[in-house]
C-alpha atoms as a PDB file:
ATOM      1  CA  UNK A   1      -1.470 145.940 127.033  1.00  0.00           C
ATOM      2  CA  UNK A   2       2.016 147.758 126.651  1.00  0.00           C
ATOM      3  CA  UNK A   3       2.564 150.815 128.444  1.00  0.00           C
ATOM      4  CA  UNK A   4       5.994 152.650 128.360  1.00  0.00           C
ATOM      5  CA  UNK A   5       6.968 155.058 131.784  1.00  0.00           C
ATOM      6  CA  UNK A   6       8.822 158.113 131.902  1.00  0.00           C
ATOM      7  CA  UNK A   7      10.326 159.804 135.040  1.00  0.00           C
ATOM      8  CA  UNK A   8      12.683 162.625 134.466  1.00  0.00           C
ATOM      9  CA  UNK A   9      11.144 164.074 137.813  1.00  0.00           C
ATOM     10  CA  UNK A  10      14.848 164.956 139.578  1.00  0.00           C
ATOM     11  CA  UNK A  11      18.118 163.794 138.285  1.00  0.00           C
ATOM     12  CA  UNK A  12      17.544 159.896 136.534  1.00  0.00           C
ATOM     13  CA  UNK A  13      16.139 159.938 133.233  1.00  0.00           C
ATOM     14  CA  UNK A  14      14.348 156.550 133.547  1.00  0.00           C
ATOM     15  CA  UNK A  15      12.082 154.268 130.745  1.00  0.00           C
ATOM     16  CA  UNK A  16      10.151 151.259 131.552  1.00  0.00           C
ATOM     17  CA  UNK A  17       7.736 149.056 129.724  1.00  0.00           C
ATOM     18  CA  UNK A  18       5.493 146.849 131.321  1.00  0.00           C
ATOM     19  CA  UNK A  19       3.048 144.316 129.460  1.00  0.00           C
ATOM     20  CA  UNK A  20       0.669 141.957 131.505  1.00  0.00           C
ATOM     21  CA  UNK A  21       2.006 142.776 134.932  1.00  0.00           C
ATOM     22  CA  UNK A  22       6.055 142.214 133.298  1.00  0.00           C
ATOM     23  CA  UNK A  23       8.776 144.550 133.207  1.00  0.00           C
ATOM     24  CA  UNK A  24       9.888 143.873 130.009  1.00  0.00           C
ATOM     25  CA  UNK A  25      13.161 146.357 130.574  1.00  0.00           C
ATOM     26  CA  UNK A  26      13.624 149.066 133.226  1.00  0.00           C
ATOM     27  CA  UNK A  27      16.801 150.985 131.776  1.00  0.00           C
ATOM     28  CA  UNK A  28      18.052 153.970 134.214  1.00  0.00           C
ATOM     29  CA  UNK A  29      20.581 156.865 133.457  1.00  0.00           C
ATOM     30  CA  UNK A  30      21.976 158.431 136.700  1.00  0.00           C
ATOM     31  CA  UNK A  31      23.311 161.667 136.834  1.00  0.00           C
ATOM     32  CA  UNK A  32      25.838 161.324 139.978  1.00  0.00           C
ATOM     33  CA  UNK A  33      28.962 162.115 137.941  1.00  0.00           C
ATOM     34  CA  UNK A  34      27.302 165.283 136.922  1.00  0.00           C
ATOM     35  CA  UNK A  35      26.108 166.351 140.185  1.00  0.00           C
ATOM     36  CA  UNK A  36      28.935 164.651 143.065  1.00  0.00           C
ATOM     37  CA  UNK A  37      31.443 167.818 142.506  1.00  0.00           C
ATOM     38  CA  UNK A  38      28.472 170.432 143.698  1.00  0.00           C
ATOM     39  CA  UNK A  39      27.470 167.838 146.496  1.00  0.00           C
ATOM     40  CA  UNK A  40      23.814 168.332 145.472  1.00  0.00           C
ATOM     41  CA  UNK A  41      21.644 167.736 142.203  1.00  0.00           C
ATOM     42  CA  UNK A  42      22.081 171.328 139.839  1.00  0.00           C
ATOM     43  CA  UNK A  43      18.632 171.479 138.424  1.00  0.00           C
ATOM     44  CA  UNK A  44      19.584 173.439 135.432  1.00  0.00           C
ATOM     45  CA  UNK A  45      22.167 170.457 134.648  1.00  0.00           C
ATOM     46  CA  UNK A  46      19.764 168.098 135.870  1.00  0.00           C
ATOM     47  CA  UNK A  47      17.531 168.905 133.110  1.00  0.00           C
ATOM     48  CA  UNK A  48      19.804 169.519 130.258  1.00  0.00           C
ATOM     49  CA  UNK A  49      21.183 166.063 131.078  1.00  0.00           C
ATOM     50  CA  UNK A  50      17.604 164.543 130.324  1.00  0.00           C
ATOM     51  CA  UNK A  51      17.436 166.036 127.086  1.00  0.00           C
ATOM     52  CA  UNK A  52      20.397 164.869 125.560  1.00  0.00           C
ATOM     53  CA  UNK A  53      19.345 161.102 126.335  1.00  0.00           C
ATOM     54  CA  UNK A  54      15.547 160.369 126.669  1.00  0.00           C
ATOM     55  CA  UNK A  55      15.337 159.576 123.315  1.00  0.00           C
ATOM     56  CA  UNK A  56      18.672 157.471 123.080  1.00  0.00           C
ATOM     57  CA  UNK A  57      17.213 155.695 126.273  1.00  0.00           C
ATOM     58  CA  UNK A  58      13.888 155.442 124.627  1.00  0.00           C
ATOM     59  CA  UNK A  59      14.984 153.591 121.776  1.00  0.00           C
ATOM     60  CA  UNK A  60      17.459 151.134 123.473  1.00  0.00           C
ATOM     61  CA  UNK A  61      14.224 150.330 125.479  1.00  0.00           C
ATOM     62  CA  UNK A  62      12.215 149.746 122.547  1.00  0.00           C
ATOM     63  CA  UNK A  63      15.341 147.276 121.301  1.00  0.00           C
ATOM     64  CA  UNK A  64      15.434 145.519 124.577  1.00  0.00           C
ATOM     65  CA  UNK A  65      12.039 144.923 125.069  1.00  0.00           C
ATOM     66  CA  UNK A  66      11.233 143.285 121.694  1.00  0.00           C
ATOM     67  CA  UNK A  67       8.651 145.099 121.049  1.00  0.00           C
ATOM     68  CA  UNK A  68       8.291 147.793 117.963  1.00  0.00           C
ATOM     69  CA  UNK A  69       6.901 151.456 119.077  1.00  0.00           C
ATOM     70  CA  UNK A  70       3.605 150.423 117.357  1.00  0.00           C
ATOM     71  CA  UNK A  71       2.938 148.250 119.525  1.00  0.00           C
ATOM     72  CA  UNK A  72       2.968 150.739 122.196  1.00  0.00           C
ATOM     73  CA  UNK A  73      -0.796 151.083 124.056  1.00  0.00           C
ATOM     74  CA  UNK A  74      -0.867 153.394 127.076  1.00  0.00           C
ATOM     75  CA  UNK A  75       2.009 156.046 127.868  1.00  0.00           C
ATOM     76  CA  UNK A  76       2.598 157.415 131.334  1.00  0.00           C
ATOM     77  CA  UNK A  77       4.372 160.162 132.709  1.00  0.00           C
ATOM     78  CA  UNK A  78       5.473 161.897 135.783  1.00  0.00           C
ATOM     79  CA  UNK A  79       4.265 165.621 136.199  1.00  0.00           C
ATOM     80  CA  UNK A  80       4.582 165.978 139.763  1.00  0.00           C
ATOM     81  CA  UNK A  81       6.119 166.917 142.148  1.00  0.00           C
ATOM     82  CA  UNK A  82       9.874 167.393 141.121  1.00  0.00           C
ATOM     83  CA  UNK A  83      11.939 169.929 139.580  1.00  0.00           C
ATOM     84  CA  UNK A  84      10.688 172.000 136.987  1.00  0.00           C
ATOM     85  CA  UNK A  85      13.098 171.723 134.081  1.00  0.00           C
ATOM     86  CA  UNK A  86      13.406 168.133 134.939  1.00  0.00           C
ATOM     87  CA  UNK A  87       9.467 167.154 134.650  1.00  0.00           C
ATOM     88  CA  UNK A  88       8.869 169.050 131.332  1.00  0.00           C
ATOM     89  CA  UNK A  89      11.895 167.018 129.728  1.00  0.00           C
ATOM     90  CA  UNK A  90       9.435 164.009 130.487  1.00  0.00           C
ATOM     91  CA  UNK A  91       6.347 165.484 129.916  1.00  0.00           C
ATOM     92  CA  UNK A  92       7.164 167.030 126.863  1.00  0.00           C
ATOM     93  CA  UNK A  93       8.729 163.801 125.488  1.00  0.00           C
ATOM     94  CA  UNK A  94       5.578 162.069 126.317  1.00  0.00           C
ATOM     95  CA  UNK A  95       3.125 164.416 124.985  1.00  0.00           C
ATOM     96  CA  UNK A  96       4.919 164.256 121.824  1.00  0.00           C
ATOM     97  CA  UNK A  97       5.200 160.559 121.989  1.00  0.00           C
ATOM     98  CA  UNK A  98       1.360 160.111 122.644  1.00  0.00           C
ATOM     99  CA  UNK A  99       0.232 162.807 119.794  1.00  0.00           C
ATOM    100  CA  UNK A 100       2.363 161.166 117.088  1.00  0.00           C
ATOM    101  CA  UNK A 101       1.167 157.343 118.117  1.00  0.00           C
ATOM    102  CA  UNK A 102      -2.618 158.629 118.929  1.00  0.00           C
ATOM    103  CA  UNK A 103      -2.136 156.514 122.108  1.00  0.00           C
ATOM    104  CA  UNK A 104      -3.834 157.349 125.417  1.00  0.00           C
ATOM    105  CA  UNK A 105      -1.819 159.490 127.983  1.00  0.00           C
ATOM    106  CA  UNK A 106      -1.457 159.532 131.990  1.00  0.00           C
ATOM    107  CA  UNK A 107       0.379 162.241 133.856  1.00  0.00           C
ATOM    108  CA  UNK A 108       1.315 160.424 137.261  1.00  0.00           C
ATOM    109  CA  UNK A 109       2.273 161.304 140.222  1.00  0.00           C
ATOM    110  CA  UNK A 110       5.873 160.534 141.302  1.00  0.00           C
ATOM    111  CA  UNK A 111       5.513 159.442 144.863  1.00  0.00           C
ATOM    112  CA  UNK A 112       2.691 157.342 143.918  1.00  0.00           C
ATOM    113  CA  UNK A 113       4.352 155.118 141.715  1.00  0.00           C
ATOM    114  CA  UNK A 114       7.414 154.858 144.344  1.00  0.00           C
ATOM    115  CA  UNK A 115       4.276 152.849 146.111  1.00  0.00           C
ATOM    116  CA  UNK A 116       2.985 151.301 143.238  1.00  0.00           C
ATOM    117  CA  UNK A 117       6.708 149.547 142.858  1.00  0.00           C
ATOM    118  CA  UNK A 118       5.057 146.932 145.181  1.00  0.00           C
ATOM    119  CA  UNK A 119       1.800 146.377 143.452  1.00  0.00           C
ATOM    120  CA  UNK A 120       2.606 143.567 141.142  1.00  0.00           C
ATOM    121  CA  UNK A 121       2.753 141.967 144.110  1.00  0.00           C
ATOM    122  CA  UNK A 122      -0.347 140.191 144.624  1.00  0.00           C
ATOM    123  CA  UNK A 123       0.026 139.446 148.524  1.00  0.00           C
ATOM    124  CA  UNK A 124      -0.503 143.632 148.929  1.00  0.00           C
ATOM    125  CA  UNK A 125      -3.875 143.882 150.932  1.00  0.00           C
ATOM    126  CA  UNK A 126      -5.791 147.310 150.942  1.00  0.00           C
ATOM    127  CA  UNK A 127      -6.334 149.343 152.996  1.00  0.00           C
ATOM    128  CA  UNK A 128      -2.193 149.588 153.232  1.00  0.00           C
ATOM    129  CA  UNK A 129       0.027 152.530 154.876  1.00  0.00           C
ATOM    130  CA  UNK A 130       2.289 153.677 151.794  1.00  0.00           C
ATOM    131  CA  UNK A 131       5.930 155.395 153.384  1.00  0.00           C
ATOM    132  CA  UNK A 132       8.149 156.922 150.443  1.00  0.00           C
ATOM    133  CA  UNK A 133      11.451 157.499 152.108  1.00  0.00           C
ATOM    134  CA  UNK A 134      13.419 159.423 149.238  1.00  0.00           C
ATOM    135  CA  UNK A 135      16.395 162.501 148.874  1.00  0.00           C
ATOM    136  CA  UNK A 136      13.161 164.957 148.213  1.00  0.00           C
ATOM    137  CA  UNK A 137      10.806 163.410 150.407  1.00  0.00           C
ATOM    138  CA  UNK A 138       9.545 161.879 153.632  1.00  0.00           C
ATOM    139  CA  UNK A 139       5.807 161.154 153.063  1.00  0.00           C
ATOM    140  CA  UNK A 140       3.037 158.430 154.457  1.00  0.00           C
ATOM    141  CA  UNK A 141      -0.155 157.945 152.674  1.00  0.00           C
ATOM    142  CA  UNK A 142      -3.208 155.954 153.885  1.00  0.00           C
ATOM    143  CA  UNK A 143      -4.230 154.121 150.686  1.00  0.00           C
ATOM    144  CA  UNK A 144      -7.367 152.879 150.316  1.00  0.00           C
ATOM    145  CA  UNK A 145      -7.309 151.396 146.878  1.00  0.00           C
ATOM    146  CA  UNK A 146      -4.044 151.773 144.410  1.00  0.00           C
ATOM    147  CA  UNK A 147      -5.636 154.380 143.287  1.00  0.00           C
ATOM    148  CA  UNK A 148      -6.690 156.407 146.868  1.00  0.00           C
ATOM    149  CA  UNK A 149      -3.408 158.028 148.231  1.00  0.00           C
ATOM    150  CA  UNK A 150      -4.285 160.275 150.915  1.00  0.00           C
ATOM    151  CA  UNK A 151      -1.194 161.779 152.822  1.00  0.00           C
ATOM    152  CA  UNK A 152      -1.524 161.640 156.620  1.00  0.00           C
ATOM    153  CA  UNK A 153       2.466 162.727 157.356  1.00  0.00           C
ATOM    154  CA  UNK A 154       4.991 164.287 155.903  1.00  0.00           C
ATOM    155  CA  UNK A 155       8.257 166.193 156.558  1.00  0.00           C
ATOM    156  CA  UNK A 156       8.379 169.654 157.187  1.00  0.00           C
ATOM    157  CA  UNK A 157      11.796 170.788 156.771  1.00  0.00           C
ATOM    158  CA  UNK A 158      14.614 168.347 154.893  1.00  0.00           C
ATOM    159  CA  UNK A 159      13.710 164.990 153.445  1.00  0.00           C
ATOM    160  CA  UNK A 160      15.482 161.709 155.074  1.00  0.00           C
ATOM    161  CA  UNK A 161      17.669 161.283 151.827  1.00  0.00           C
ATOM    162  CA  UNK A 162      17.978 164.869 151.322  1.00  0.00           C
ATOM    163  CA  UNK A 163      19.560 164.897 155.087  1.00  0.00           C
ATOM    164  CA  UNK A 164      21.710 161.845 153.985  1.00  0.00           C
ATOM    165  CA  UNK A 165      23.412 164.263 152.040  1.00  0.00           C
ATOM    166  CA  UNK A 166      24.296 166.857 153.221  1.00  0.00           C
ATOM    167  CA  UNK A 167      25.680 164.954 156.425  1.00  0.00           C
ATOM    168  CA  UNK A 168      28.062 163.151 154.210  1.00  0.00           C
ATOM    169  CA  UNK A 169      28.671 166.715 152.839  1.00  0.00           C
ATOM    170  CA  UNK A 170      29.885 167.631 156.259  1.00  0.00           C
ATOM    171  CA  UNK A 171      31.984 164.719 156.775  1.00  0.00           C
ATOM    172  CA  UNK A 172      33.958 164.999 152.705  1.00  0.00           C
ATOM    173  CA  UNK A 173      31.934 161.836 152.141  1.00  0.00           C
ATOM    174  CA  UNK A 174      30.525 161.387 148.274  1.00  0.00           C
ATOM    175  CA  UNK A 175      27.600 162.392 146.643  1.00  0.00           C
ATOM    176  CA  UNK A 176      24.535 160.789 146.608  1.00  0.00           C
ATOM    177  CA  UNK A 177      25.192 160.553 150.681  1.00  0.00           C
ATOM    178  CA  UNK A 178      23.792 157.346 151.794  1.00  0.00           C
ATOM    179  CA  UNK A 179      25.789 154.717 150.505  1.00  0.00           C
ATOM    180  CA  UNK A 180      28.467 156.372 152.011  1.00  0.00           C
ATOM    181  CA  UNK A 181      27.286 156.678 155.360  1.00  0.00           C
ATOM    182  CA  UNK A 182      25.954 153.368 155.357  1.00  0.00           C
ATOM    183  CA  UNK A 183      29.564 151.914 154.327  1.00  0.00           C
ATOM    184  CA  UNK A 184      30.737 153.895 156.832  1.00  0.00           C
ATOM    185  CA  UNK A 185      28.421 152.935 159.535  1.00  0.00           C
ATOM    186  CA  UNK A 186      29.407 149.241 159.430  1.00  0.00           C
ATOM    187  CA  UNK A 187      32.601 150.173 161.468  1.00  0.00           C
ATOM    188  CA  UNK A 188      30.939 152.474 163.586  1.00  0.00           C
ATOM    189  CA  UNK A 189      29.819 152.191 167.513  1.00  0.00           C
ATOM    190  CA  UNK A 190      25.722 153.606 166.730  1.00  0.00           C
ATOM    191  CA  UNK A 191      25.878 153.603 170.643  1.00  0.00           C
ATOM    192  CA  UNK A 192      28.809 156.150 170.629  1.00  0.00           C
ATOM    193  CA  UNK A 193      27.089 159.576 170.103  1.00  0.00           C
ATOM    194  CA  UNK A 194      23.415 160.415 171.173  1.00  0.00           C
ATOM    195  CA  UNK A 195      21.564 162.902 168.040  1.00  0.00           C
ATOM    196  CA  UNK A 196      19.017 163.785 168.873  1.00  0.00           C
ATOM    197  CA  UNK A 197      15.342 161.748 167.555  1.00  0.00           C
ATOM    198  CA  UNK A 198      12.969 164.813 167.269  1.00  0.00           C
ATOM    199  CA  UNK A 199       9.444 163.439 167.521  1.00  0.00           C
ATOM    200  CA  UNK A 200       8.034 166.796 167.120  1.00  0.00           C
ATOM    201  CA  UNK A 201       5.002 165.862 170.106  1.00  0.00           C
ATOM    202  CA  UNK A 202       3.356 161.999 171.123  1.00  0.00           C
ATOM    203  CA  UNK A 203       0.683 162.215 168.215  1.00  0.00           C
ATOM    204  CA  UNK A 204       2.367 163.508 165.341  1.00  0.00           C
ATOM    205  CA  UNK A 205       3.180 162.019 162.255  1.00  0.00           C
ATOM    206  CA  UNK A 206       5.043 164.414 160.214  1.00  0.00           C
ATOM    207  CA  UNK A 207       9.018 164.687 160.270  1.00  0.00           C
ATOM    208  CA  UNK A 208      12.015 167.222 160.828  1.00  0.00           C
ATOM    209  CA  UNK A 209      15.246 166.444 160.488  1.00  0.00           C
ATOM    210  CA  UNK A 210      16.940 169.658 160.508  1.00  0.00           C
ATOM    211  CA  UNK A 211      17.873 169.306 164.343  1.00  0.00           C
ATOM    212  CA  UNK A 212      19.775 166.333 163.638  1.00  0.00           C
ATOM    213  CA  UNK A 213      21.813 167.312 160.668  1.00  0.00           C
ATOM    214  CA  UNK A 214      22.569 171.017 162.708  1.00  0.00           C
ATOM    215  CA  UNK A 215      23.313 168.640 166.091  1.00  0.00           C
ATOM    216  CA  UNK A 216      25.690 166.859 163.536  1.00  0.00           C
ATOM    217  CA  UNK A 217      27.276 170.042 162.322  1.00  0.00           C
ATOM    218  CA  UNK A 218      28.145 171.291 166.070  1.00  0.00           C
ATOM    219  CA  UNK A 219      29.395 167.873 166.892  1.00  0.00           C
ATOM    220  CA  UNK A 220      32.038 167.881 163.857  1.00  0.00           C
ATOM    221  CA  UNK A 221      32.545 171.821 165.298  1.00  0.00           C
ATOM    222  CA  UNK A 222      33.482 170.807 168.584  1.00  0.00           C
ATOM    223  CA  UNK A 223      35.070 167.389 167.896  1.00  0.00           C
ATOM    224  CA  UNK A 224      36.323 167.037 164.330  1.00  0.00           C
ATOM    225  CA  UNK A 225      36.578 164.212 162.029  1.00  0.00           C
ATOM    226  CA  UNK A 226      38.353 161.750 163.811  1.00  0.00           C
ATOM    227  CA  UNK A 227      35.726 159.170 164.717  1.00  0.00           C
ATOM    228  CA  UNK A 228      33.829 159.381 161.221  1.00  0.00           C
ATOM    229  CA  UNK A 229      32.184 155.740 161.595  1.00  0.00           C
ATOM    230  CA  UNK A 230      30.951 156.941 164.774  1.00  0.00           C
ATOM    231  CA  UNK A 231      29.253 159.514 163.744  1.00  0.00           C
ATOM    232  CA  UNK A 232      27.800 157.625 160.490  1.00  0.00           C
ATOM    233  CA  UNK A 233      26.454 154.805 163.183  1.00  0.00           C
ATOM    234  CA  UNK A 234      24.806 157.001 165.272  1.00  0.00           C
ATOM    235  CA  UNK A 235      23.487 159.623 162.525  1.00  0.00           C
ATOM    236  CA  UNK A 236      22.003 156.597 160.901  1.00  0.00           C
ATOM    237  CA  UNK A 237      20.751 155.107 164.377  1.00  0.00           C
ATOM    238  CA  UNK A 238      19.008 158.167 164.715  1.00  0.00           C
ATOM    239  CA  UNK A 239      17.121 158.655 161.333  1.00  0.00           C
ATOM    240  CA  UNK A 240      16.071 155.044 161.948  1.00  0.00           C
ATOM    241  CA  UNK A 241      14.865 155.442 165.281  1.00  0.00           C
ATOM    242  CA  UNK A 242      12.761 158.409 164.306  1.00  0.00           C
ATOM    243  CA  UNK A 243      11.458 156.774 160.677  1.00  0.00           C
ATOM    244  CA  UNK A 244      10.289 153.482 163.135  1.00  0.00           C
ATOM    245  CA  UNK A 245       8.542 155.371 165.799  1.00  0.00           C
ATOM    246  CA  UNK A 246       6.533 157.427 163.243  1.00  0.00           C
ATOM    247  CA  UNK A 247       5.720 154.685 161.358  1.00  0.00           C
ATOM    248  CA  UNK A 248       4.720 152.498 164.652  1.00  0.00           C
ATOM    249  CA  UNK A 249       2.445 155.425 165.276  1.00  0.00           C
ATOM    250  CA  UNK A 250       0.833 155.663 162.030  1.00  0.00           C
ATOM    251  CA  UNK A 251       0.402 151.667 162.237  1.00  0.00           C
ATOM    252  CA  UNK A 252      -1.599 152.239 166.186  1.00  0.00           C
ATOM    253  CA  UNK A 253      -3.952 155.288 164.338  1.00  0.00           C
ATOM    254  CA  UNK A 254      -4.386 153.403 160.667  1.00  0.00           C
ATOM    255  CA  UNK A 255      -6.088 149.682 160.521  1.00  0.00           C
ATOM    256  CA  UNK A 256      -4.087 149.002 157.657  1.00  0.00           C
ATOM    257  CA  UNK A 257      -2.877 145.396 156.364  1.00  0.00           C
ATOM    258  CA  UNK A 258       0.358 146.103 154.791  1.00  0.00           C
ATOM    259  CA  UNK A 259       2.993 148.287 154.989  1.00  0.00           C
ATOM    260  CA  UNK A 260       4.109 149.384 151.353  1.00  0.00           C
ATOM    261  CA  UNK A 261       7.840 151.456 151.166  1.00  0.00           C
ATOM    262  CA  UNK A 262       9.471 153.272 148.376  1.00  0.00           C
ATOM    263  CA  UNK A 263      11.900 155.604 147.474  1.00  0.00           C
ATOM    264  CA  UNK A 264      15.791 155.394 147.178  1.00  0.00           C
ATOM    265  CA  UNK A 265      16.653 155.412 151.213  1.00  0.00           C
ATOM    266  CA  UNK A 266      15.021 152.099 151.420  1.00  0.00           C
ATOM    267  CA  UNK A 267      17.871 150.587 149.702  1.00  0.00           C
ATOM    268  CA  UNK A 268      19.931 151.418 152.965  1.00  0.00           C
ATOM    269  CA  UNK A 269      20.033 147.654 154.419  1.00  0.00           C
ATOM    270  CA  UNK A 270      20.303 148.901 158.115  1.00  0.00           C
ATOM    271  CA  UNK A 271      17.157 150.971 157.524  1.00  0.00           C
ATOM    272  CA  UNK A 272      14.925 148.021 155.499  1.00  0.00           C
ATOM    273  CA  UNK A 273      16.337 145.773 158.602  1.00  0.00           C
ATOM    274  CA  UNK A 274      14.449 147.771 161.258  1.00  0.00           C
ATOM    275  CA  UNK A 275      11.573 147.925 159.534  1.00  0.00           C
ATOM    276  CA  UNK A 276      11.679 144.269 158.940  1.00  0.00           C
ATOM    277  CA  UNK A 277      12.197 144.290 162.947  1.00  0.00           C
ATOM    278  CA  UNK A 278       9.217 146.419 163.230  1.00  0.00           C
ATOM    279  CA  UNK A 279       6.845 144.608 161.004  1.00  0.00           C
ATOM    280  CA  UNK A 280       7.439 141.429 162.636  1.00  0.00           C
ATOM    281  CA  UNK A 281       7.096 143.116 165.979  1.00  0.00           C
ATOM    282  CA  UNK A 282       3.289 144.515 165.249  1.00  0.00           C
ATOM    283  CA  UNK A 283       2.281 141.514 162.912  1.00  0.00           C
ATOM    284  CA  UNK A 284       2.296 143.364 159.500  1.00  0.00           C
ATOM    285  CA  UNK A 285       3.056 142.534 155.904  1.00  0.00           C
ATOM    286  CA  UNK A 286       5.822 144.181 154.645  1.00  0.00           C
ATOM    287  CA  UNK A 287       6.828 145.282 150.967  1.00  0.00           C
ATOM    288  CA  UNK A 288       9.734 146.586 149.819  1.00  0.00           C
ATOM    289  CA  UNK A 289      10.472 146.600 146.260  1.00  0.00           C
ATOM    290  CA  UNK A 290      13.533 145.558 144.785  1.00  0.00           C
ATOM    291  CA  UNK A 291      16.555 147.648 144.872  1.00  0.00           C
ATOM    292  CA  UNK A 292      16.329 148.854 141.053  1.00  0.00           C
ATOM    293  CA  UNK A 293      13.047 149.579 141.470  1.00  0.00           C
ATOM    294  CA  UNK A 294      13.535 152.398 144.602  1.00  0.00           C
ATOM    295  CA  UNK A 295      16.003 154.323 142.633  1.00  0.00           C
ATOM    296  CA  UNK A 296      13.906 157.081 140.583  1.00  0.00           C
ATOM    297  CA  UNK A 297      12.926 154.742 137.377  1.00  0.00           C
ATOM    298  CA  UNK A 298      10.061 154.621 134.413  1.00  0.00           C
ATOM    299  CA  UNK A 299       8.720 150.955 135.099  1.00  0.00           C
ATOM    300  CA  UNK A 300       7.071 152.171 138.385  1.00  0.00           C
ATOM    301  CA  UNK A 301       5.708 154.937 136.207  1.00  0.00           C
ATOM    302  CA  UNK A 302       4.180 152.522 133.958  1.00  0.00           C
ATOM    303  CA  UNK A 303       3.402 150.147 137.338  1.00  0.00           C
ATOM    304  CA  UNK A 304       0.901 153.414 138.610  1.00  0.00           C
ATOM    305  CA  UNK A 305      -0.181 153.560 135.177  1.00  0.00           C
ATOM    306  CA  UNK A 306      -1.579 150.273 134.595  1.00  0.00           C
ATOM    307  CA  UNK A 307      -3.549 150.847 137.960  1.00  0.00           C
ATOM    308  CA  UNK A 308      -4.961 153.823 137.052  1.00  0.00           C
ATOM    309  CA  UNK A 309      -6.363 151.912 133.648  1.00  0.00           C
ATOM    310  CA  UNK A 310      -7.473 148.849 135.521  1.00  0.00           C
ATOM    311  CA  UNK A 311      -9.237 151.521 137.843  1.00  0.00           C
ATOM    312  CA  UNK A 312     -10.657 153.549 134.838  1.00  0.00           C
ATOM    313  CA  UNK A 313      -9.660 156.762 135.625  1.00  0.00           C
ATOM    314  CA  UNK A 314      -9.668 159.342 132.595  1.00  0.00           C
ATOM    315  CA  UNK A 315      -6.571 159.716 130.363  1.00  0.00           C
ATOM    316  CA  UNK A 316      -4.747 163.015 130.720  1.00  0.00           C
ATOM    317  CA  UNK A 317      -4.843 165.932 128.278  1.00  0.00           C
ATOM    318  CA  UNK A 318      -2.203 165.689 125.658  1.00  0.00           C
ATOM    319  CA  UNK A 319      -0.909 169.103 126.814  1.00  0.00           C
ATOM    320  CA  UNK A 320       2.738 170.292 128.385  1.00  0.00           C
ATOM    321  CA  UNK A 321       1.805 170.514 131.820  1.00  0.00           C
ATOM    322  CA  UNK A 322       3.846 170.033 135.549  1.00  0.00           C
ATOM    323  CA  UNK A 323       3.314 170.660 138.948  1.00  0.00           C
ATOM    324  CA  UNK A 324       6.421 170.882 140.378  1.00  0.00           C
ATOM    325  CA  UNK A 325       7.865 171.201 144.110  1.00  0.00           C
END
């Protein structure tokens, strides 16, 4: 069973091909020397930059996987959420792809197969608590089966990367923002300057980070730039403290018997060591895929895909159709 995945869903145009539970090749095209001069991912560019190389990417994937585009079986794509332009790049690719090879066709969702990057791990126990931690979103799931997602938190203002960001906007860091502040960070006192953790009340679960990126704007006001690190260390002390509480919370509410993460801010190695703290604090099994696959990329596409044919769910129409955020 070959199936090839295709995310285009923000600003990485991404094809994987899996076989038998292998990634045969996972081959990612960033955009960050596109976007870093506008501090933020241009959606227009963003999408024009996935149609001059899908195809180019396409074929070097074919070549590096061994395999002829025959051979293909299952295609899957991502059609939600994301930016428009972006997502029918992908889709329309696919569509195309599937009605020229008469080969089955699955529209996927994109924060699902952030999760599903840990599924070809066969330690994963269901029911698990799913946590995508990305630039465009902050999201927990309860997941019954791998395929059940049922969201039970989610941000309501900025997403954790998104917040990464524009902090290391503030401070003339580089684009995307969270290597940077994590670099940073390493030579900063996290004890040095108390942001505020907003918790929103004791039972929620869903997020808001917009007080601490304005409480890190009137700090830079009033104090400039001179202790940089500082700020980095305790910015990032504070995202973490607020991502571990939630996630403590949903762990108390949820009987769940592992703790599945995804998304690109998981790469951050202060952040995956407090939750690595955390899980071995409250006994639970903790996933976190490997660093190429939390980066936006089309093997978890094709990951989610093989699920949802193990599971039998229905191909999609072979039509040019997104639903995007």
């Amino acid at each position: 069973m070959i199936i090839v995945g295709i995310e285009t869903s923000c600003d990485e145009t991404g094809i994987g091909i899996l076989t038998d539970n292998i990634i045969l090749c996972n081959i990612i095209a960033t955009q960050e020397n596109i976007h870093s001069v506008y501090g933020g991912v241009v959606p227009e560019l963003a999408s024009r930059a996935h149609t001059e190389r899908i195809d180019i990417l396409f074929n070097k994937a074919i070549r590096e996987s061994g395999i002829k585009i025959s051979d293909i079986d299952y295609i899957g794509v991502t059609n939600t959420p994301g930016l428009k332009g972006s997502l029918l790049v992908g889709v329309s690719f696919a569509v195309g792809l599937a009605y020229s090879l008469r080969k089955p066709l699955y529209k996927v969702n994109h924060l699902y197969s952030h999760i599903a990057s840990n599924f070809l791990n066969p330690e994963v126990k269901f029911p698990a608590l799913g946590f995508v931690v990305s630039g465009g979103h902050t999201t927990f799931f309860y997941i019954k089966n791998p395929v059940s997602f049922n969201v039970v938190g989610r941000t309501l203002d900025d997403a954790c990367g998104e917040t990464f960001d524009k902090v290391a906007r503030m401070l003339n860091l580089g684009f995307p923002g969270g290597p940077y502040i994590e670099k940073m960070a390493e030579k900063g006192d996290e004890t040095k300057i108390k942001f505020p953790v907003t918790l929103l009340d004791k039972t929620s679960l869903d997020f808001s980070f917009s007080g601490l990126k304005t409480a890190v704007l009137y700090y830079i006001k009033k104090n400039g730039l001179k202790n940089i690190q500082d700020i980095c260390a305790s910015f990032q002390k504070a995202v973490g403290d607020t991502l571990i509480e939630k996630t403590s919370r949903c762990i108390e509410r949820y009987r769940v018997k592992s703790l599945l993460l995804g998304g690109g801010v998981v790469q951050n190695g202060y952040i995956r060591k407090r939750f690595q703290e955390l899980s071995d604090k409250r006994g639970i099994n903790l996933f976190i895929p490997d660093r190429n696959l939390c980066l936006d990329n089309g093997a978890m596409v094709a990951i989610m895909t093989s699920f949802l044919i193990r599971h039998s769910v229905s191909p999609s129409e072979n039509i040019i159709e997104v639903i995007p955020t």
